[in-house]
Each structure stands twice: as C-alpha cells, then as structure tokens.
C-alpha atoms as a PDB file:
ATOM      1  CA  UNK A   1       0.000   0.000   0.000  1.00  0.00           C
ATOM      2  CA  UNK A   2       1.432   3.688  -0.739  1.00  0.00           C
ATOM      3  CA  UNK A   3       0.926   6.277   1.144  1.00  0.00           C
ATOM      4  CA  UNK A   4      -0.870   9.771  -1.305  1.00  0.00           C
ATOM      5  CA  UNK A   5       1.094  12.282   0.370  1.00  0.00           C
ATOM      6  CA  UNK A   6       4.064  12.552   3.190  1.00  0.00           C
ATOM      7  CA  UNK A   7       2.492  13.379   6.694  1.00  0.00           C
ATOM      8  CA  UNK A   8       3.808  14.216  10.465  1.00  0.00           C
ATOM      9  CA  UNK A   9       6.966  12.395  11.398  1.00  0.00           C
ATOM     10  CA  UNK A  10       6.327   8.450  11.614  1.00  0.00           C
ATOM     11  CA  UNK A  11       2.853   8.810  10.683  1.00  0.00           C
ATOM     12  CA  UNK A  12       1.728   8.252   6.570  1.00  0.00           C
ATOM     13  CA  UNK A  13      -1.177   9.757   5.144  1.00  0.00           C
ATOM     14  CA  UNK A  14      -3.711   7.190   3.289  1.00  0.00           C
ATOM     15  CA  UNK A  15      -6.555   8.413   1.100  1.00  0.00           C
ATOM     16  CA  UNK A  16      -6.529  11.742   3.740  1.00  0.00           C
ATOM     17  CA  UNK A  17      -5.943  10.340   6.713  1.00  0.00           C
ATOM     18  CA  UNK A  18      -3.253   9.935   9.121  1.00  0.00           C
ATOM     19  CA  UNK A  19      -1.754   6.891  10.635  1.00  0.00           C
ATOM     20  CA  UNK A  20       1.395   5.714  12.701  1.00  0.00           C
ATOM     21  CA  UNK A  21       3.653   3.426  10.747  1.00  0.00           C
ATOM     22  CA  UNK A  22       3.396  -0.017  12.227  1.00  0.00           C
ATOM     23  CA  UNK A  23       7.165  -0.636  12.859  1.00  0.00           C
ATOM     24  CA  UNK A  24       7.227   2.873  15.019  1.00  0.00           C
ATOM     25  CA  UNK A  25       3.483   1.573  16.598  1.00  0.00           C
ATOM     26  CA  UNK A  26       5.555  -1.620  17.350  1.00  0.00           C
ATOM     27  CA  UNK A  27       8.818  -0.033  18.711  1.00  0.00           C
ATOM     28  CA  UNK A  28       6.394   1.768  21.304  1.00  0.00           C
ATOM     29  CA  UNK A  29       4.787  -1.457  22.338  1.00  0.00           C
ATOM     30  CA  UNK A  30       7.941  -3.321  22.407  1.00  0.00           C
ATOM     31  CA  UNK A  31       9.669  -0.873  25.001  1.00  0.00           C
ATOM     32  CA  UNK A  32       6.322  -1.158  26.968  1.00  0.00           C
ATOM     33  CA  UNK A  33       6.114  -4.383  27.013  1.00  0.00           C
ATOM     34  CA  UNK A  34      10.139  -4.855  28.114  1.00  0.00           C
ATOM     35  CA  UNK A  35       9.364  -2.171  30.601  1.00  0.00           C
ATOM     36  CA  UNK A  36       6.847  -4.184  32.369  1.00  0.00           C
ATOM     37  CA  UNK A  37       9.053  -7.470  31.836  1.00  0.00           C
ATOM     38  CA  UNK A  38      11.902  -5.702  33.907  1.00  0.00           C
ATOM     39  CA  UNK A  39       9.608  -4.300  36.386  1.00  0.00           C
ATOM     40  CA  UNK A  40       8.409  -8.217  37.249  1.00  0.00           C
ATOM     41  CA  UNK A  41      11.951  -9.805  36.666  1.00  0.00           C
ATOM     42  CA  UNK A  42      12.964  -7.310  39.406  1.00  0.00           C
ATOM     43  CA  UNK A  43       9.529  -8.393  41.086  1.00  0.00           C
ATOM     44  CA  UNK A  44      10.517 -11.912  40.787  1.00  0.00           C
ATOM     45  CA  UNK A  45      14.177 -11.624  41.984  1.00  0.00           C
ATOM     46  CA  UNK A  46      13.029 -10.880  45.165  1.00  0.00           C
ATOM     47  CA  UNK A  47      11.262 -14.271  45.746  1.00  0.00           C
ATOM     48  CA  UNK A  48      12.977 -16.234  48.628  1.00  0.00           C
ATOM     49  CA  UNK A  49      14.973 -18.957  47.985  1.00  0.00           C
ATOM     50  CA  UNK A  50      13.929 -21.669  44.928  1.00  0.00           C
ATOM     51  CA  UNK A  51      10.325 -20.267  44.450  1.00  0.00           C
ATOM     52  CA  UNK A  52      12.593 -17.447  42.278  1.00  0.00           C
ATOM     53  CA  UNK A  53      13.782 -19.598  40.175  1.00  0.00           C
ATOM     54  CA  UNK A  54      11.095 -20.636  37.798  1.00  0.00           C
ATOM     55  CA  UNK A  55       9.674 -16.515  37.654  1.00  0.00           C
ATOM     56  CA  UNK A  56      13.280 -15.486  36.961  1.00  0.00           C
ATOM     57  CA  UNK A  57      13.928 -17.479  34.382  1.00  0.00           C
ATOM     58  CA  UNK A  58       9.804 -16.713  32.629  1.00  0.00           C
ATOM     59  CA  UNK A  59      10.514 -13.186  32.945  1.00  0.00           C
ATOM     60  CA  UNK A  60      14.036 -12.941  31.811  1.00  0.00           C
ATOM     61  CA  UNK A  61      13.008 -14.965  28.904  1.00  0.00           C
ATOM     62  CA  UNK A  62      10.372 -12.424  28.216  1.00  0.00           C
ATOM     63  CA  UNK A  63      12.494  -9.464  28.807  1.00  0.00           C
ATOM     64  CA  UNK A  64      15.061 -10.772  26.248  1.00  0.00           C
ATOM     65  CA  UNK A  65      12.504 -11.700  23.299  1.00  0.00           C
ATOM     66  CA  UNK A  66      10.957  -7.792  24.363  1.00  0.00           C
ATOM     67  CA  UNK A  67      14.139  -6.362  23.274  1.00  0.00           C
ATOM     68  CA  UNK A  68      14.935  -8.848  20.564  1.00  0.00           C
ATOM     69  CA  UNK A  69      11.492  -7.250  18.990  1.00  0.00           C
ATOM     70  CA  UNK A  70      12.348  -3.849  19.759  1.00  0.00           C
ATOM     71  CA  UNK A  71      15.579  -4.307  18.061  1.00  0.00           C
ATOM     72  CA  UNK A  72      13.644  -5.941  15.363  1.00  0.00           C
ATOM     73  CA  UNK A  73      11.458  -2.790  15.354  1.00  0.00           C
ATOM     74  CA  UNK A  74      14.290  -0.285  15.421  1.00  0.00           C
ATOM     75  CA  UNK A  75      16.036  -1.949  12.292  1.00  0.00           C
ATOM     76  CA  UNK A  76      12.859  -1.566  10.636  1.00  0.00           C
ATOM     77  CA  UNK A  77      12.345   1.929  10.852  1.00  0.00           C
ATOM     78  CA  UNK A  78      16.192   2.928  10.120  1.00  0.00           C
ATOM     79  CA  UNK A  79      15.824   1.120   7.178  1.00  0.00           C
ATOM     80  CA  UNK A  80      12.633   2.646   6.324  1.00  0.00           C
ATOM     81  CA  UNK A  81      10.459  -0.286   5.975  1.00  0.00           C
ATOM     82  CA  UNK A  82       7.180  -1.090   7.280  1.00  0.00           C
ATOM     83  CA  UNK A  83       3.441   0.329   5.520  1.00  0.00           C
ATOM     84  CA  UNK A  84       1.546   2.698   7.297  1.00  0.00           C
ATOM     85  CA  UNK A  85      -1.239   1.212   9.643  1.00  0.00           C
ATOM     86  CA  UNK A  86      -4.802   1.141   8.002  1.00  0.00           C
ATOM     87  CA  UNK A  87      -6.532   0.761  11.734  1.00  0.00           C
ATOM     88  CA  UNK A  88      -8.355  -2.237  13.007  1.00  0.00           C
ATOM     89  CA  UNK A  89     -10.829  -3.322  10.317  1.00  0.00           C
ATOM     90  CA  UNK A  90     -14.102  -4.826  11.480  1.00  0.00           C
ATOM     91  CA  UNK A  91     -12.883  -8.850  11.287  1.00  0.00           C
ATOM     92  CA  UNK A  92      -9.913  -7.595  13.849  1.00  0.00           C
ATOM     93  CA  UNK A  93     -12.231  -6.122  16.135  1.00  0.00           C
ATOM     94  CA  UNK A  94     -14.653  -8.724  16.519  1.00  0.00           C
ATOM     95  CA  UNK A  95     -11.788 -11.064  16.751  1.00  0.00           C
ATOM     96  CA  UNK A  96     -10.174  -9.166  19.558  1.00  0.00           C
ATOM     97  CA  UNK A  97     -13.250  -9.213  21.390  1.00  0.00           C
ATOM     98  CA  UNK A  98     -13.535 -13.107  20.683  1.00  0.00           C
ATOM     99  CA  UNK A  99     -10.186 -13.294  22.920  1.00  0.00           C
ATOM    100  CA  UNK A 100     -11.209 -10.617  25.977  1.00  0.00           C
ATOM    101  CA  UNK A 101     -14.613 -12.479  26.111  1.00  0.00           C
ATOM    102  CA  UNK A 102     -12.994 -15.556  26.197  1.00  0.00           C
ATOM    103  CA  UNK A 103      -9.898 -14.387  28.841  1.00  0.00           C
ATOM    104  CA  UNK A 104     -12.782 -13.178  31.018  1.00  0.00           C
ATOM    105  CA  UNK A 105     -15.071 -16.459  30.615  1.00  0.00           C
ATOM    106  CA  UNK A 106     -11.437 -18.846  31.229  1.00  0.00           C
ATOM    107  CA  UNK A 107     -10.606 -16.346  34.254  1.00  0.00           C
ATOM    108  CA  UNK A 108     -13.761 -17.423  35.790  1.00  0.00           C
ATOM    109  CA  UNK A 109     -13.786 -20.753  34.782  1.00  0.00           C
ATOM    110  CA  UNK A 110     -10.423 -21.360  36.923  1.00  0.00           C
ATOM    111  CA  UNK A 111     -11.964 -20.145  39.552  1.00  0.00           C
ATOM    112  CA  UNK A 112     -14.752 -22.501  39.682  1.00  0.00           C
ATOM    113  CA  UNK A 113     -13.630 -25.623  37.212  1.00  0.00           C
ATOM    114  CA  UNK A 114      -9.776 -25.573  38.120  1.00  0.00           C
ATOM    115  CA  UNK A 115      -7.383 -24.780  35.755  1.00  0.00           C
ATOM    116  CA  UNK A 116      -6.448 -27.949  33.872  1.00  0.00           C
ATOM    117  CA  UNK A 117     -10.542 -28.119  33.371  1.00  0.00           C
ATOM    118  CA  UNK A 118     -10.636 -24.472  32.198  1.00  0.00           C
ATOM    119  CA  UNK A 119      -7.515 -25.077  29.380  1.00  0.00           C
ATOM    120  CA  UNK A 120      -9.281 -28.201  28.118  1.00  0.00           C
ATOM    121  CA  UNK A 121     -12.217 -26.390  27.453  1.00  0.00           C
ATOM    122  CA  UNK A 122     -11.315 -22.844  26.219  1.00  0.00           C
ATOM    123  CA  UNK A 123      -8.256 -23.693  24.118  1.00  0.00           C
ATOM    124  CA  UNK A 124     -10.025 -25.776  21.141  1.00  0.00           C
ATOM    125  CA  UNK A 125     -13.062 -23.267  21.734  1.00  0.00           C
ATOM    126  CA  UNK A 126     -10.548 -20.369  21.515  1.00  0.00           C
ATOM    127  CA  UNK A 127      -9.102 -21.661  18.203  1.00  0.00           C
ATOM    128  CA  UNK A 128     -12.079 -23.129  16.572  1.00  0.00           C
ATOM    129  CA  UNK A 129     -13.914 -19.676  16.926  1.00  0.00           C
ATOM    130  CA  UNK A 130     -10.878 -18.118  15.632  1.00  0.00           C
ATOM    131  CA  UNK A 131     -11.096 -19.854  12.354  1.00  0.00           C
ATOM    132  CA  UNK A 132      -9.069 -22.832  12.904  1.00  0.00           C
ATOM    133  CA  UNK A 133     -11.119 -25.625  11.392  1.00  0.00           C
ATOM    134  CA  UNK A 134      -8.663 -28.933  12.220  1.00  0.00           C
ATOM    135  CA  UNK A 135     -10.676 -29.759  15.182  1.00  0.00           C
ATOM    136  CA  UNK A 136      -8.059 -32.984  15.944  1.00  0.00           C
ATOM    137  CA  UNK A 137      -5.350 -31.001  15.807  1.00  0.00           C
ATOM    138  CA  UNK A 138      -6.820 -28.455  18.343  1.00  0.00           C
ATOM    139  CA  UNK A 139      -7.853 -31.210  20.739  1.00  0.00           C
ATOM    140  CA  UNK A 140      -4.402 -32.949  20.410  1.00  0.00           C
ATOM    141  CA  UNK A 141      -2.508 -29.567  20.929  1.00  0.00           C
ATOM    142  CA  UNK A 142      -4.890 -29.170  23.446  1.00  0.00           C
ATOM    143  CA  UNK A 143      -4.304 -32.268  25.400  1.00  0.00           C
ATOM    144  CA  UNK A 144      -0.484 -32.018  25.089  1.00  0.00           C
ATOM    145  CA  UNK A 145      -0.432 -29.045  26.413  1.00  0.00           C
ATOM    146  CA  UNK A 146      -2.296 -30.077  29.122  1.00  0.00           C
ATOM    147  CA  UNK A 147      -0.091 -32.578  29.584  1.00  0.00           C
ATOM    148  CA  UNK A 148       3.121 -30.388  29.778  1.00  0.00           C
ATOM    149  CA  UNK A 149       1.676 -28.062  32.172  1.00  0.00           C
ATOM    150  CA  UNK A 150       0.825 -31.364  34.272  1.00  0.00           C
ATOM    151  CA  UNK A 151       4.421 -32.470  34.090  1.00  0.00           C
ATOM    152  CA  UNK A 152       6.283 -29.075  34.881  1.00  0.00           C
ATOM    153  CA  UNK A 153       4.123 -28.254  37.656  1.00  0.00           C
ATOM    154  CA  UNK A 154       3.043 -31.363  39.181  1.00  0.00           C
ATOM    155  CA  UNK A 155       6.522 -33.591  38.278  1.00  0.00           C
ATOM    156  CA  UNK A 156       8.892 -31.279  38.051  1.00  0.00           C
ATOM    157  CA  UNK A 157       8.436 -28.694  40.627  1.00  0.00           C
ATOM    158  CA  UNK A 158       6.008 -31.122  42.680  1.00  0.00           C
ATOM    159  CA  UNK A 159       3.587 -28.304  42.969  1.00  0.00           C
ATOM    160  CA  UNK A 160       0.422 -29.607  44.426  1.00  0.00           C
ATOM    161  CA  UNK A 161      -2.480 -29.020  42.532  1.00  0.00           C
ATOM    162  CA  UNK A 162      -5.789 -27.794  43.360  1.00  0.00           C
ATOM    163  CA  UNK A 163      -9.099 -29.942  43.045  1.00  0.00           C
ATOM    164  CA  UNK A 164     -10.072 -30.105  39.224  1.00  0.00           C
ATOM    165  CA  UNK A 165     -13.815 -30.361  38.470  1.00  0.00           C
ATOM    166  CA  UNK A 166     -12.352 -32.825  34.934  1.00  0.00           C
ATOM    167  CA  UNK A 167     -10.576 -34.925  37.357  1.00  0.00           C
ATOM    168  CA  UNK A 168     -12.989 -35.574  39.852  1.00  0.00           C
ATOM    169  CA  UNK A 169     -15.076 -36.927  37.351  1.00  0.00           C
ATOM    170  CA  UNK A 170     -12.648 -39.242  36.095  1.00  0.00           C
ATOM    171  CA  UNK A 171     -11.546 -40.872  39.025  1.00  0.00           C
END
C-alpha cells in the first residue's frame, strides 16, 4: 500500500488520513512491554529462595525476546520499511473481542472448574472460533499441552495441585 502524500513524522497519510507506521506503533509497544518485563523480573528476583527460580527465568526470557522485537522494530524503521497502519478493520475487532470475552469467561472458569478443566475447554473453543477448522489437531494440541503443564508443575516442581472439576469426574 502507498501512502498519497508525506504526513507528520512516523505517521503516513492514506486516502486523507493519518496513521502511525506499524514498525514505530511496534517499537512503542515493544519498550512497553520490556518495561513491564523488567519491572516483574525485578519483582521476581526478590522471591525467597527456589520459588525465584522458575519466575526469573519466565521473565528474563520475556524481557530478552521484548528487546529482541524492539531491536527488530528499530532496524525496521532505520531502514525505512514497514506500511503505514490502516486501523483495526471490522474482522480484527470482533476477533479481539472473541479473545477478551474468552480471557474473562477462562478467568472465571479457573476459579470454579480448576485450571487444567478451564484449558481443556477454552483452548479448542478459543481456536475453533478463531477460524481454525482442524478440530483434531486443536484437541491434540490441546491435550499435550495439558499434559506439559501437568508435568512441569506437578513432576517437576512437585507443585500440588488444586481440586479439578475434569478430574474428579474421572476418578
């Protein structure tokens, strides 16, 4: 897409109006988003004894793939690269609120079915309403994800689990 005239700084001017260029939209989410990984890393350091170690190590990840993307972001825009943003169209929106109804319903459903009952059940219902059609391969992502989370908190860090409405039904 080209832009029909030159506007502000960082922003491009489509068919008379203005809009950020996506790689400068980016940059600005990337250092907020590696501003609020720092902020928890420091959170996390400050965890007593091995109950840092797994937050550490999640946030420092984070903080490092932040400013991988901001670097990512700030190549982008020296070399001039990236189209001007055209704004959310109507398929975006109603797929963004798809996800925040859906955080909101699995928030709650943690609360009440557990959390291994709550993944089961939002993930494939997350995708599938997303447009992913390969139900199998949503319910076997689904279950092996499942089963990872089981392992690393449950094997690995021998994290006791709260009662799970799924598993009390099962045995």
């Amino acid at each position: 897409m080209s832009s029909d005239t030159a506007g502000p700084v960082g922003h491009e001017t489509l068919q008379g109006r203005s809009f950020m260029n996506r790689n400068l939209l980016e940059l600005l989410a990337a250092i907020f988003v590696t501003a609020f990984f720092v902020y928890l890393f420091g959170e996390a350091r400050g965890y007593a004894g091995q109950s840092k170690v797994m937050p550490v190590a999640v946030t420092g990840l984070a903080v490092a793939l932040s400013l991988a993307w901001g670097a990512q972001c700030s190549v982008a825009l020296v070399k001039g690269g990236g189209a001007a943003g055209t704004g959310p169209a109507p398929f975006d929106l109603r797929r963004l609120a798809i996800v925040a109804v859906a955080v909101v319903v699995y928030a709650l459903g943690i609360g009440t079915l557990g959390y291994f009952t709550s993944t089961i059940i939002m993930l494939p219902a997350l995708s599938i309403s997303l447009g992913y059609r390969n139900w199998l391969v949503a319910i076997l992502v689904t279950l092996g994800f499942a089963a990872v989370l089981y392992a690393v908190f449950r094997l690995l860090l021998s994290v006791p689990l709260p009662a799970e409405t799924l598993f009390g039904m099962v045995g």
